[in-house]
Each structure stands twice: as C-alpha cells, then as structure tokens.
PDB file of N, CA and C in Angstrom:
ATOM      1  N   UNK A   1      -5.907  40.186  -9.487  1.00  0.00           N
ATOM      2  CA  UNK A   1      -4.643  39.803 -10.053  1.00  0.00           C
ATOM      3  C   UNK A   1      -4.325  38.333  -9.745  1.00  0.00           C
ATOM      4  N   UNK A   2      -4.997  38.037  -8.382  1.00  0.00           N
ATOM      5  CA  UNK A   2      -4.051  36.621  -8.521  1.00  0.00           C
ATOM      6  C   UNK A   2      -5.277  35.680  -8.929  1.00  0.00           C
ATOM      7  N   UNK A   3      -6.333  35.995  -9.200  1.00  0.00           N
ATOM      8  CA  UNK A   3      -7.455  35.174  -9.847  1.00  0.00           C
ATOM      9  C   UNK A   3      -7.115  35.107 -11.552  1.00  0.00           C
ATOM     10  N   UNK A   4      -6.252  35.888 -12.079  1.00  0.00           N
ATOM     11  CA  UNK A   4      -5.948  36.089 -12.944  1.00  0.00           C
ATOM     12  C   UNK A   4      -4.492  34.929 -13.343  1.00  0.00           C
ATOM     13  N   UNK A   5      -4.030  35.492 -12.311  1.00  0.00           N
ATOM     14  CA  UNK A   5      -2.470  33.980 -12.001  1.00  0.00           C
ATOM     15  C   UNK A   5      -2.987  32.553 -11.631  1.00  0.00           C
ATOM     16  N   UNK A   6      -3.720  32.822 -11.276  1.00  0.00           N
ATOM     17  CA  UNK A   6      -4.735  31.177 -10.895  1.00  0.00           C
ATOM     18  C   UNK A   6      -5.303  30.782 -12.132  1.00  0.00           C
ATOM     19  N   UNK A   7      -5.825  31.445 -12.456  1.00  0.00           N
ATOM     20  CA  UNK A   7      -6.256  30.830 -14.082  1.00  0.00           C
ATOM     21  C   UNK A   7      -5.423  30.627 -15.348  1.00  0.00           C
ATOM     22  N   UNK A   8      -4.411  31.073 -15.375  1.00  0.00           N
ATOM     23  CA  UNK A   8      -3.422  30.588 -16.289  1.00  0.00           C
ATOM     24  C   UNK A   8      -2.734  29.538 -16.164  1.00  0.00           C
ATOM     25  N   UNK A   9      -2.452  29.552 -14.793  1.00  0.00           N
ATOM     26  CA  UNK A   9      -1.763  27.673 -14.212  1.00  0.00           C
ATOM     27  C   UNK A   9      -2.949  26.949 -14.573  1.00  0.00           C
ATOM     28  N   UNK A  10      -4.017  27.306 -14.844  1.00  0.00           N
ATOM     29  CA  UNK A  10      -5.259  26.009 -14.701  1.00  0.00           C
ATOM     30  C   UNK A  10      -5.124  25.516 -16.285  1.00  0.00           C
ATOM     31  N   UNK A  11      -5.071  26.820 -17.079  1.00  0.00           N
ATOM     32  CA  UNK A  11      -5.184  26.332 -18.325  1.00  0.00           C
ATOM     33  C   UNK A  11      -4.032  26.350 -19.226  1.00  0.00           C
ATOM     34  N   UNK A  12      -2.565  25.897 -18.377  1.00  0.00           N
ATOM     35  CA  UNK A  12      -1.392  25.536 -18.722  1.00  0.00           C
ATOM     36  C   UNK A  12      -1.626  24.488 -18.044  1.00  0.00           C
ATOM     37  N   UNK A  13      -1.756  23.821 -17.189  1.00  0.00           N
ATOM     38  CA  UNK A  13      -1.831  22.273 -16.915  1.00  0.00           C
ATOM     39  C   UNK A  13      -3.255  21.831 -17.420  1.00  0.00           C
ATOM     40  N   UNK A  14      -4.461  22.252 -17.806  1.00  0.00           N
ATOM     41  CA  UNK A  14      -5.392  22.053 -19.055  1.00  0.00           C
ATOM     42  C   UNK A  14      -4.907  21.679 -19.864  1.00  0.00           C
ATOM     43  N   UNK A  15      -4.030  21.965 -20.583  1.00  0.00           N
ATOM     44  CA  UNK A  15      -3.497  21.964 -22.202  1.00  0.00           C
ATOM     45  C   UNK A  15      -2.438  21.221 -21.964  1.00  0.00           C
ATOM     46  N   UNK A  16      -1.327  21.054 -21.272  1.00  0.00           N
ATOM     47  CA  UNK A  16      -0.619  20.268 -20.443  1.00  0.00           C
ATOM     48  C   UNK A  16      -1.090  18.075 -20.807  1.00  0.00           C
ATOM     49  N   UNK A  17      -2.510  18.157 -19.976  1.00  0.00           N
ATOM     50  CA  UNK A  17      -3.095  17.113 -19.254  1.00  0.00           C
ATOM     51  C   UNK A  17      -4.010  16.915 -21.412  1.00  0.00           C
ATOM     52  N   UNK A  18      -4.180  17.545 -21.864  1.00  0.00           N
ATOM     53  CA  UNK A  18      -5.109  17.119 -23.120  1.00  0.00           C
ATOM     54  C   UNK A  18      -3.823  16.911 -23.741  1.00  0.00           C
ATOM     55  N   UNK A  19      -2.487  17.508 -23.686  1.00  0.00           N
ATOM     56  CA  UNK A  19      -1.739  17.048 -24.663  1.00  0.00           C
ATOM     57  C   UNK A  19      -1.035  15.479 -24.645  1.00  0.00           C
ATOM     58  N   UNK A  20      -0.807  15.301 -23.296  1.00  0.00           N
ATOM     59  CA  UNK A  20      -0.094  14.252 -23.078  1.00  0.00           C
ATOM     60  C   UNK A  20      -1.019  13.392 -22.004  1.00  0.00           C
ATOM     61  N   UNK A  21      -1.986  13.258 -22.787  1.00  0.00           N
ATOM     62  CA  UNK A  21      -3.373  11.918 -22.437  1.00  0.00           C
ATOM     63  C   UNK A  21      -2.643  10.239 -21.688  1.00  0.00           C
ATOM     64  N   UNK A  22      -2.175  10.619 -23.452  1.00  0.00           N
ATOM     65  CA  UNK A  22      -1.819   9.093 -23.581  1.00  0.00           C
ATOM     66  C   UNK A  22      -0.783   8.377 -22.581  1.00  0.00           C
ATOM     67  N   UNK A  23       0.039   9.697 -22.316  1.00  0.00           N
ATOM     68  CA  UNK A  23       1.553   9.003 -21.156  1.00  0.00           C
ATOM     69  C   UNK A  23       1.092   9.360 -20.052  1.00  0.00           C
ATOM     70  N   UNK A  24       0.406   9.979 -19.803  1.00  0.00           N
ATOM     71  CA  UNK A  24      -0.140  10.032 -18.299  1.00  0.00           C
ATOM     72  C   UNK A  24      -1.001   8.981 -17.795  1.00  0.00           C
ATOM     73  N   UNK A  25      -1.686   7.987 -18.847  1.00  0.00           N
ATOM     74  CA  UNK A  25      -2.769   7.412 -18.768  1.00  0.00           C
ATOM     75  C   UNK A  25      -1.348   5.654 -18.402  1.00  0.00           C
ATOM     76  N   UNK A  26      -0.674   5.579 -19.655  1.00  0.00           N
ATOM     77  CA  UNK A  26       0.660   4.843 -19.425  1.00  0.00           C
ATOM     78  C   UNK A  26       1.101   4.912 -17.923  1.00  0.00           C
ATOM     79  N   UNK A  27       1.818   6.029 -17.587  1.00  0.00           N
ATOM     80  CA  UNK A  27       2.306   6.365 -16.518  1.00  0.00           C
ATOM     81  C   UNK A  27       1.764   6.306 -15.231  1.00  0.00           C
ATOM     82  N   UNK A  28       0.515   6.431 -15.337  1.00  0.00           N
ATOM     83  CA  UNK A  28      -0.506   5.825 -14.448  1.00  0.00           C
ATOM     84  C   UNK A  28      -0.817   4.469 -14.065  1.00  0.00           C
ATOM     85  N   UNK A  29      -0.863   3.512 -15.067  1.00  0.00           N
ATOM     86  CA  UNK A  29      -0.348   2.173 -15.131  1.00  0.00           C
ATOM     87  C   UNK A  29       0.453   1.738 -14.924  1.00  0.00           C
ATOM     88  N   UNK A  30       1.887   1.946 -14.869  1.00  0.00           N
ATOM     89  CA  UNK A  30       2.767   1.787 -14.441  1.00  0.00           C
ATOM     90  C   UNK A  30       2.853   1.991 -12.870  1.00  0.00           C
ATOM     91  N   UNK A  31       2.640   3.044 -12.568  1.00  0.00           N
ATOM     92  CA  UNK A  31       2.783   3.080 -11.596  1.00  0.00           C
ATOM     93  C   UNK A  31       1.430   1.964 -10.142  1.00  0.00           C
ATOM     94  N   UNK A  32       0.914   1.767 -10.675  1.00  0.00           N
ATOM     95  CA  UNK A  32      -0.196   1.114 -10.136  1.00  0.00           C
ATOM     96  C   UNK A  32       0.575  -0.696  -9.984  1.00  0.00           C
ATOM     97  N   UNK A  33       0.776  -0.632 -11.326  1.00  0.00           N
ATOM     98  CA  UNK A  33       1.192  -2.208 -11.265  1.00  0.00           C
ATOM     99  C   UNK A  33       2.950  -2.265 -10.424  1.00  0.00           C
ATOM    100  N   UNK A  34       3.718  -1.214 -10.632  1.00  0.00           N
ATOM    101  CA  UNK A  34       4.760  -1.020  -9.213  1.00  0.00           C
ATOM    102  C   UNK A  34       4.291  -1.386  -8.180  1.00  0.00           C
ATOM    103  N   UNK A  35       3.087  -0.583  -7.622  1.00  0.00           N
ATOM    104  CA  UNK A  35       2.879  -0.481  -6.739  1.00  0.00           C
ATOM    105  C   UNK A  35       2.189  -1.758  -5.948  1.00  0.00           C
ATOM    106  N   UNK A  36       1.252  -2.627  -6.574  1.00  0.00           N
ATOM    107  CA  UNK A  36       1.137  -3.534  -6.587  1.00  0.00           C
ATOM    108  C   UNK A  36       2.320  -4.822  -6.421  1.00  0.00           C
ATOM    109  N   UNK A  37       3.036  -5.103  -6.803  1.00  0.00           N
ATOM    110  CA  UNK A  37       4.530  -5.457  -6.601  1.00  0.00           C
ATOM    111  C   UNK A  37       4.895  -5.476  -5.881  1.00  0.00           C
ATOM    112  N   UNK A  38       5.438  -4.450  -5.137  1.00  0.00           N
ATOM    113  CA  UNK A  38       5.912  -3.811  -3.923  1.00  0.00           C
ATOM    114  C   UNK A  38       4.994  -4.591  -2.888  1.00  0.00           C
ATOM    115  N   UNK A  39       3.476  -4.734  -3.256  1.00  0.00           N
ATOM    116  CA  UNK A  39       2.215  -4.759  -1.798  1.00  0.00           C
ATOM    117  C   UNK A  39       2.428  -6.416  -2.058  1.00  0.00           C
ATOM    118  N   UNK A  40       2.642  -7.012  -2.786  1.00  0.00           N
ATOM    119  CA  UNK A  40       3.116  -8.023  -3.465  1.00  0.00           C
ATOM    120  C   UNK A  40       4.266  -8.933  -2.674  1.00  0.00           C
ATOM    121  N   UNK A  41       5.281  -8.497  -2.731  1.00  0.00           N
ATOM    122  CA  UNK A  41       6.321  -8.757  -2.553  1.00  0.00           C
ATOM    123  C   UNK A  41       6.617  -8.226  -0.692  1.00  0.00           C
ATOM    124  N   UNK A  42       6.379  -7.411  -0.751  1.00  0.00           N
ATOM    125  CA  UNK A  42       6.225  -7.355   0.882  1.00  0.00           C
ATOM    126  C   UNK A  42       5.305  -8.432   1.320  1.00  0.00           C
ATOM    127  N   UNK A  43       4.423  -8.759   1.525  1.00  0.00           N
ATOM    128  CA  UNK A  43       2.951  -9.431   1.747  1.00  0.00           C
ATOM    129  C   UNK A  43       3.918 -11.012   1.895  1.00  0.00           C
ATOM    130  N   UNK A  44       4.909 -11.149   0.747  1.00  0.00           N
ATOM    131  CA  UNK A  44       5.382 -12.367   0.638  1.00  0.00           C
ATOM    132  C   UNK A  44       6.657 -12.537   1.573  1.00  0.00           C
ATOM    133  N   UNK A  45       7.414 -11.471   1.983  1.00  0.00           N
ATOM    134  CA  UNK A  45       8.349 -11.571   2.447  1.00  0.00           C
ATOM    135  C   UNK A  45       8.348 -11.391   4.251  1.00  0.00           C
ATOM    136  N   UNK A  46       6.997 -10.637   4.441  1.00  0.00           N
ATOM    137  CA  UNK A  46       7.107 -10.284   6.186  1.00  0.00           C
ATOM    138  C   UNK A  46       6.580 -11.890   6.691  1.00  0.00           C
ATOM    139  N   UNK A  47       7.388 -11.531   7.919  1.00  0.00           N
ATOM    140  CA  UNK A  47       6.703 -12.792   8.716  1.00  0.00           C
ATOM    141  C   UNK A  47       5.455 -12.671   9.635  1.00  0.00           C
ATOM    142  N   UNK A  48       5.163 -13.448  10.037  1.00  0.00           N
ATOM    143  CA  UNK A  48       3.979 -13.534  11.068  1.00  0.00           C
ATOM    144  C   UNK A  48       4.980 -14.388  12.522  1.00  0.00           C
ATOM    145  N   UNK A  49       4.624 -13.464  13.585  1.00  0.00           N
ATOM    146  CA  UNK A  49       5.534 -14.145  14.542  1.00  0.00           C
ATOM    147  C   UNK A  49       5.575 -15.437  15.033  1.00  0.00           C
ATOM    148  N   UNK A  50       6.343 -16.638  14.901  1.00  0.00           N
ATOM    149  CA  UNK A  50       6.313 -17.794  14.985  1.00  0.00           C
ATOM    150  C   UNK A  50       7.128 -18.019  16.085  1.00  0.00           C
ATOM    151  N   UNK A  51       6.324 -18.895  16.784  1.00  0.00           N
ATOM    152  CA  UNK A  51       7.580 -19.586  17.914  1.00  0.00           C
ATOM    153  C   UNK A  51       7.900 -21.099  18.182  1.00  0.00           C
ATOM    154  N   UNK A  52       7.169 -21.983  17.329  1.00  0.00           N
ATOM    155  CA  UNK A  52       7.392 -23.099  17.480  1.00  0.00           C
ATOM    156  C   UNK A  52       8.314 -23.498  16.271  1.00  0.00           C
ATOM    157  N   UNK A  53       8.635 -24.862  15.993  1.00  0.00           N
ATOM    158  CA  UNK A  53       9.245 -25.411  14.953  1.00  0.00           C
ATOM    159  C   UNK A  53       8.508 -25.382  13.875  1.00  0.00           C
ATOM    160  N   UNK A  54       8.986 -25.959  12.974  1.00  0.00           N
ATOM    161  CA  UNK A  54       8.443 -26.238  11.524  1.00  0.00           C
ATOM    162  C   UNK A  54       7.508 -24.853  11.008  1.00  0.00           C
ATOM    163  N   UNK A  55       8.016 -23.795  11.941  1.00  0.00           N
ATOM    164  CA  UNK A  55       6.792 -22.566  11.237  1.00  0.00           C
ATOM    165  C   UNK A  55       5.402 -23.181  12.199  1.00  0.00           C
ATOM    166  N   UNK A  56       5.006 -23.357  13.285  1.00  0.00           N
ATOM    167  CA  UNK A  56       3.479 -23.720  13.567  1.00  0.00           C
ATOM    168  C   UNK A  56       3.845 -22.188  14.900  1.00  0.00           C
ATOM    169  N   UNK A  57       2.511 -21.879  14.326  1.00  0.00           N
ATOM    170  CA  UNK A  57       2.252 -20.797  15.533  1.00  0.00           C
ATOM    171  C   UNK A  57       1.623 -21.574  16.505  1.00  0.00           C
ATOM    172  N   UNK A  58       1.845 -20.630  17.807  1.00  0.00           N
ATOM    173  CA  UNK A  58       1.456 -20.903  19.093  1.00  0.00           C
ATOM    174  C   UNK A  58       1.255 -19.638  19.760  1.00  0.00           C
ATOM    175  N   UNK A  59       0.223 -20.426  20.095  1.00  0.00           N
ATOM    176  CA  UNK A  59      -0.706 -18.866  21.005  1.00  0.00           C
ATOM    177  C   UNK A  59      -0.255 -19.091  22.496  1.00  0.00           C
ATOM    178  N   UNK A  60       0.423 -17.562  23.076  1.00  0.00           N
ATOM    179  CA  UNK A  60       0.429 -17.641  24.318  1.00  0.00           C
ATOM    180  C   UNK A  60      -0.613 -17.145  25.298  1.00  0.00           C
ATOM    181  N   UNK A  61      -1.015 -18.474  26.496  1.00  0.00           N
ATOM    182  CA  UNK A  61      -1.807 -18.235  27.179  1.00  0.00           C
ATOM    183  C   UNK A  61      -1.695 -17.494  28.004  1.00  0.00           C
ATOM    184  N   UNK A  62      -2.389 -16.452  28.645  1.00  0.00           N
ATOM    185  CA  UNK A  62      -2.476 -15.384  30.006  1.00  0.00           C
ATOM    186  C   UNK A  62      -2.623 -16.298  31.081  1.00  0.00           C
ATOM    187  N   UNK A  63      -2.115 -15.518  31.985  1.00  0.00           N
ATOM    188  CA  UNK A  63      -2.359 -16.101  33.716  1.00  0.00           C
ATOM    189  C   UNK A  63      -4.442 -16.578  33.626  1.00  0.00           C
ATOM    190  N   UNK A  64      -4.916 -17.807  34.461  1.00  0.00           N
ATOM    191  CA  UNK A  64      -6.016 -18.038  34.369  1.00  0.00           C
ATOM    192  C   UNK A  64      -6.877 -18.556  33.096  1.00  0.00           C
ATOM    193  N   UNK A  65      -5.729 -18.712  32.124  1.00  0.00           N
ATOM    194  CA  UNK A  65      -6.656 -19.330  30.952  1.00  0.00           C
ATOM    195  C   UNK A  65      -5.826 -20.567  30.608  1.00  0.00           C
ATOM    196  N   UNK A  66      -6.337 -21.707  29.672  1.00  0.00           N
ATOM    197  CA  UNK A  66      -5.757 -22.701  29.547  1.00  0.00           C
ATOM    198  C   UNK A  66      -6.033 -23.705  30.811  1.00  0.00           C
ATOM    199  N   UNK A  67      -5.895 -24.726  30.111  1.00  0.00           N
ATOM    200  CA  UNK A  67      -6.057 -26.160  30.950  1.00  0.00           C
ATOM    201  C   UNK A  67      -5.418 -26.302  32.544  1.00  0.00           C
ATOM    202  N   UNK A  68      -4.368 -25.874  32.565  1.00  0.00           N
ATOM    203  CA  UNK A  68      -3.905 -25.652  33.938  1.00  0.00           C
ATOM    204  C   UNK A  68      -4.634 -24.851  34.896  1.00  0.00           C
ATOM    205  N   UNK A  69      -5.707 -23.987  34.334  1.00  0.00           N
ATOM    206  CA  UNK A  69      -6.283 -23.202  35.307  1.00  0.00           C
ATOM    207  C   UNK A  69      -7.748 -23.509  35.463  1.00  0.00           C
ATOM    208  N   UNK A  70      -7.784 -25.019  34.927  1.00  0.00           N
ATOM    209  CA  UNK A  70      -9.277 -25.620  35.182  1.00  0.00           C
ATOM    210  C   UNK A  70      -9.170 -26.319  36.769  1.00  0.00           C
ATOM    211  N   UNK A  71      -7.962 -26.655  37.397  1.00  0.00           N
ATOM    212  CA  UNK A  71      -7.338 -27.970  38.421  1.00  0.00           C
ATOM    213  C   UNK A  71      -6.794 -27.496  39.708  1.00  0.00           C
TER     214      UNK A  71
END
C-alpha cells in the first residue's frame, strides 16, 4: 500500500516537473543570480579587521617575534 502511495507522488510531481519545464528552469535562474547578489554584495560590504589609518592593515606581533626580540 504505501509503495503504491509512493508512486503516485512520483508521478504527480513527474507530470508536475514536464508541465512547468519552462518556469522552473526561469525560477531556477532567478534564483541563482539572487543568490549571487547577495554573495556579491556581502563580499562588498564586510570588513576585514583594520587597525591602522587610511584602511592599512597591521599585523600583530606575538611575544618573541619582531625586531625587538632580535636585541
């Protein structure tokens, strides 16, 4: 019985997926190029942690590294 209920959902979203090709195929595109956007637009908006002026990163040194710990 339920191999029987399993196969009717298959070939109601079968007939489903052949009828409406074309907007799923649309809708699929759409959603891709959103999504893109979004990876887009984030990418452009986060920062990278800065601590000096003008935007110049600076790397902080650990105990024993850097020039002071050559002397």
């Amino acid at each position: 019985m339920a191999s029987e209920h399993t196969g009717g959902i298959v070939k109601r979203v079968q007939d489903f997926v052949s009828e409406n090709k074309r907007a799923i195929i649309i809708g699929t595109a759409a959603l891709a190029l959103a999504a893109g956007g979004a990876a887009a637009y984030y990418a452009s908006t986060s920062s990278w942690p800065r601590c000096g002026e003008g935007g110049e990163l600076k790397v902080v040194m650990g105990r024993g590294e850097g020039p002071s710990a050559e002397g």
